[in-house]
C-alpha atoms as a PDB file:
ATOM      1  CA  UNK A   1       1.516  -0.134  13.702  1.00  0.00           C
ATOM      2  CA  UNK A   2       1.015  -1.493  17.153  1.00  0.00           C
ATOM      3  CA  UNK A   3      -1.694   1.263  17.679  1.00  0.00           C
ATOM      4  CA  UNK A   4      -3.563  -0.685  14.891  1.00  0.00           C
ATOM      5  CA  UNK A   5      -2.596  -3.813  16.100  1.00  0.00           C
ATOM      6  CA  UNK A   6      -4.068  -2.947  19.852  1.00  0.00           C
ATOM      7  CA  UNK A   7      -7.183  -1.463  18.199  1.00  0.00           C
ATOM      8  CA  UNK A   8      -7.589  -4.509  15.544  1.00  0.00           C
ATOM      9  CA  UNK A   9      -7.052  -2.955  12.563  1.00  0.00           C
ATOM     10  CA  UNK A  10      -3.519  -4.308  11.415  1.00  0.00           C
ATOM     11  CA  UNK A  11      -4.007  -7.278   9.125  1.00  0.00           C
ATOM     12  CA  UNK A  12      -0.459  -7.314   7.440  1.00  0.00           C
ATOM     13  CA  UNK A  13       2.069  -4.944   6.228  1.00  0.00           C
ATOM     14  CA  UNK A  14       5.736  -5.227   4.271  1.00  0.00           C
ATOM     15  CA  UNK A  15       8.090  -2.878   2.594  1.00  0.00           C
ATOM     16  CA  UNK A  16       8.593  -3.757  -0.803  1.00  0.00           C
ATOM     17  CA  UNK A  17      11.953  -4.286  -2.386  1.00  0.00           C
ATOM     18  CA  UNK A  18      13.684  -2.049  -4.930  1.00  0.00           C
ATOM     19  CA  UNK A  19      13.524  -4.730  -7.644  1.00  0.00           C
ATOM     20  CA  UNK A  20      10.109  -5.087 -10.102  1.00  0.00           C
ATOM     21  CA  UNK A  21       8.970  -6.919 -13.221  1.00  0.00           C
ATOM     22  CA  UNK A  22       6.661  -5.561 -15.096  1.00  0.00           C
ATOM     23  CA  UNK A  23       3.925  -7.537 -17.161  1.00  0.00           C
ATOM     24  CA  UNK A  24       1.539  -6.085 -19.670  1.00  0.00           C
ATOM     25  CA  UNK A  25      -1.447  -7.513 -21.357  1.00  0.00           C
ATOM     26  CA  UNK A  26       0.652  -9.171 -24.516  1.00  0.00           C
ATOM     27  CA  UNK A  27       2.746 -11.357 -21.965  1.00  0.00           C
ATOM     28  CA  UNK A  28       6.105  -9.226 -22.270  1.00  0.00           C
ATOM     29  CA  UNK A  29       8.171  -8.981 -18.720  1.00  0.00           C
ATOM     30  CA  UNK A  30      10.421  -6.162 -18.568  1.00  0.00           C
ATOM     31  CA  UNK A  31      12.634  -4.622 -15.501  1.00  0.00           C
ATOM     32  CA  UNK A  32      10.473  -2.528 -13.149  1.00  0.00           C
ATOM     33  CA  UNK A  33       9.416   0.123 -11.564  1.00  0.00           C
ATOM     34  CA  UNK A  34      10.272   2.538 -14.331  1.00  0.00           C
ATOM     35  CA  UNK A  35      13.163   4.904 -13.170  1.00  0.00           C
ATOM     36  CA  UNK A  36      10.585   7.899 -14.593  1.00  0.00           C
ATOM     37  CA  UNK A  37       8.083   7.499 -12.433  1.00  0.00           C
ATOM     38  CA  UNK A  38       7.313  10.420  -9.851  1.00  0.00           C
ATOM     39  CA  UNK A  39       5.876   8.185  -7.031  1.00  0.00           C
ATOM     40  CA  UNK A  40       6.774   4.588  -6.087  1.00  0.00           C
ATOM     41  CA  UNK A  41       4.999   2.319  -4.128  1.00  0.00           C
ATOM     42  CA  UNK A  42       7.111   1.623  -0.913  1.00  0.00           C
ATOM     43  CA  UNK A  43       5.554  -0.716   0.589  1.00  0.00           C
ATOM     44  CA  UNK A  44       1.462  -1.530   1.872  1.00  0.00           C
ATOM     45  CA  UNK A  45      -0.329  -1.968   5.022  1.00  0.00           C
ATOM     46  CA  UNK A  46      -3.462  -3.660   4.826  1.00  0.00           C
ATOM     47  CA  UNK A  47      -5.613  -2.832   7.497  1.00  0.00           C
ATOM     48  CA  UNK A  48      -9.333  -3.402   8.728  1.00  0.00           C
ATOM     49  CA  UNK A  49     -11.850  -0.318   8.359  1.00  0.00           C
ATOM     50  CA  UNK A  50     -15.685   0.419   8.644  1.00  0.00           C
ATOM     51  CA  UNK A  51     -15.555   3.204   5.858  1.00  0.00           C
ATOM     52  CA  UNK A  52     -12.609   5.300   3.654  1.00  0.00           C
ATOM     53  CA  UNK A  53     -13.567   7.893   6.466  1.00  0.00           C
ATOM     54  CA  UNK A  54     -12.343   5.432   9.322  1.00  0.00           C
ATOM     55  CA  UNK A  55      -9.302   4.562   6.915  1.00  0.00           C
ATOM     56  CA  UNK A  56      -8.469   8.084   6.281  1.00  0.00           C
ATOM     57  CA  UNK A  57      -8.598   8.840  10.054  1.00  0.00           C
ATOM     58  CA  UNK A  58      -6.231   5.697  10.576  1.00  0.00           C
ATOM     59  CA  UNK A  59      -3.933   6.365   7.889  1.00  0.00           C
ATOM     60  CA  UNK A  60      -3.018  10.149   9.617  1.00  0.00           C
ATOM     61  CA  UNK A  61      -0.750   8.322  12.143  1.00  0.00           C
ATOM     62  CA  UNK A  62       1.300   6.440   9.406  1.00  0.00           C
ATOM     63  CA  UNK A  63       5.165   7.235   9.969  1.00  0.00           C
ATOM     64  CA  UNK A  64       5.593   7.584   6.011  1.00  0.00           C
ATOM     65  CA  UNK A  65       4.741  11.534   6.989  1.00  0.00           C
ATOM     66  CA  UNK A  66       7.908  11.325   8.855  1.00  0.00           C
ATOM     67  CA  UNK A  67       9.924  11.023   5.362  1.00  0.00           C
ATOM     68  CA  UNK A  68       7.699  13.796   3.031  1.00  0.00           C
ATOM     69  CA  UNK A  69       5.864  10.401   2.041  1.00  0.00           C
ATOM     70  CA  UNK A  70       2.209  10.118   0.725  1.00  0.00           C
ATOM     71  CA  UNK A  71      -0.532   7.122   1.739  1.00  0.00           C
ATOM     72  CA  UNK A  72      -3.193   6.134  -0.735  1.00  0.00           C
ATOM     73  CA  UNK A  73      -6.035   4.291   0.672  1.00  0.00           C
ATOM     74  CA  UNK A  74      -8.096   1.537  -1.635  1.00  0.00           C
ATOM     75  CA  UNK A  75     -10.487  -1.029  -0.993  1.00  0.00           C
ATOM     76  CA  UNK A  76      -9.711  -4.642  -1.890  1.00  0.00           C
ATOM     77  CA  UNK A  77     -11.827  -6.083  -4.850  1.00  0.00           C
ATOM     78  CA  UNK A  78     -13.099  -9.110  -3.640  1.00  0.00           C
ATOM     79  CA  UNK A  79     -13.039 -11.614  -5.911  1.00  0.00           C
ATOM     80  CA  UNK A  80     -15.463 -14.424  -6.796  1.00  0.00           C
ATOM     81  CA  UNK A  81     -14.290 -17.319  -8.260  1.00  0.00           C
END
């Protein structure tokens, strides 16, 4: 992370708690993330990038690898409003 920082890619970044609520299309809440699920989001890093090539190359040095983790790299939708 301070690698990113120094280079000016790091915009933010958080672990995410345990606890979830869940909200579907017909308004109901229930207790998240389901129990069943194979993969869990941990937490996100959102970072500055060219291309998905220059974000794949950044995401290598993630210490998630450390732990057997996995990254998955999206754009952000920009929104118009």
């Amino acid at each position: 992370m301070q690698e990113l920082t120094e280079k000016g890619h790091f915009i933010s970044g958080e672990p995410l708690e345990s606890d979830a609520k869940v909200i579907r299309a017909d308004k109901v809440v229930t207790d998240g993330p389901y129990s069943e699920a194979k993969e869990l989001v941990g937490g996100y890093l959102l970072i500055k990038a060219d291309s998905f090539d220059e974000a794949a190359e950044l995401a290598k040095g993630c210490p998630i690898f450390e732990n057997d983790g996995a990254v998955e790299i999206r754009p952000v939708q920009e929104m118009n409003m």
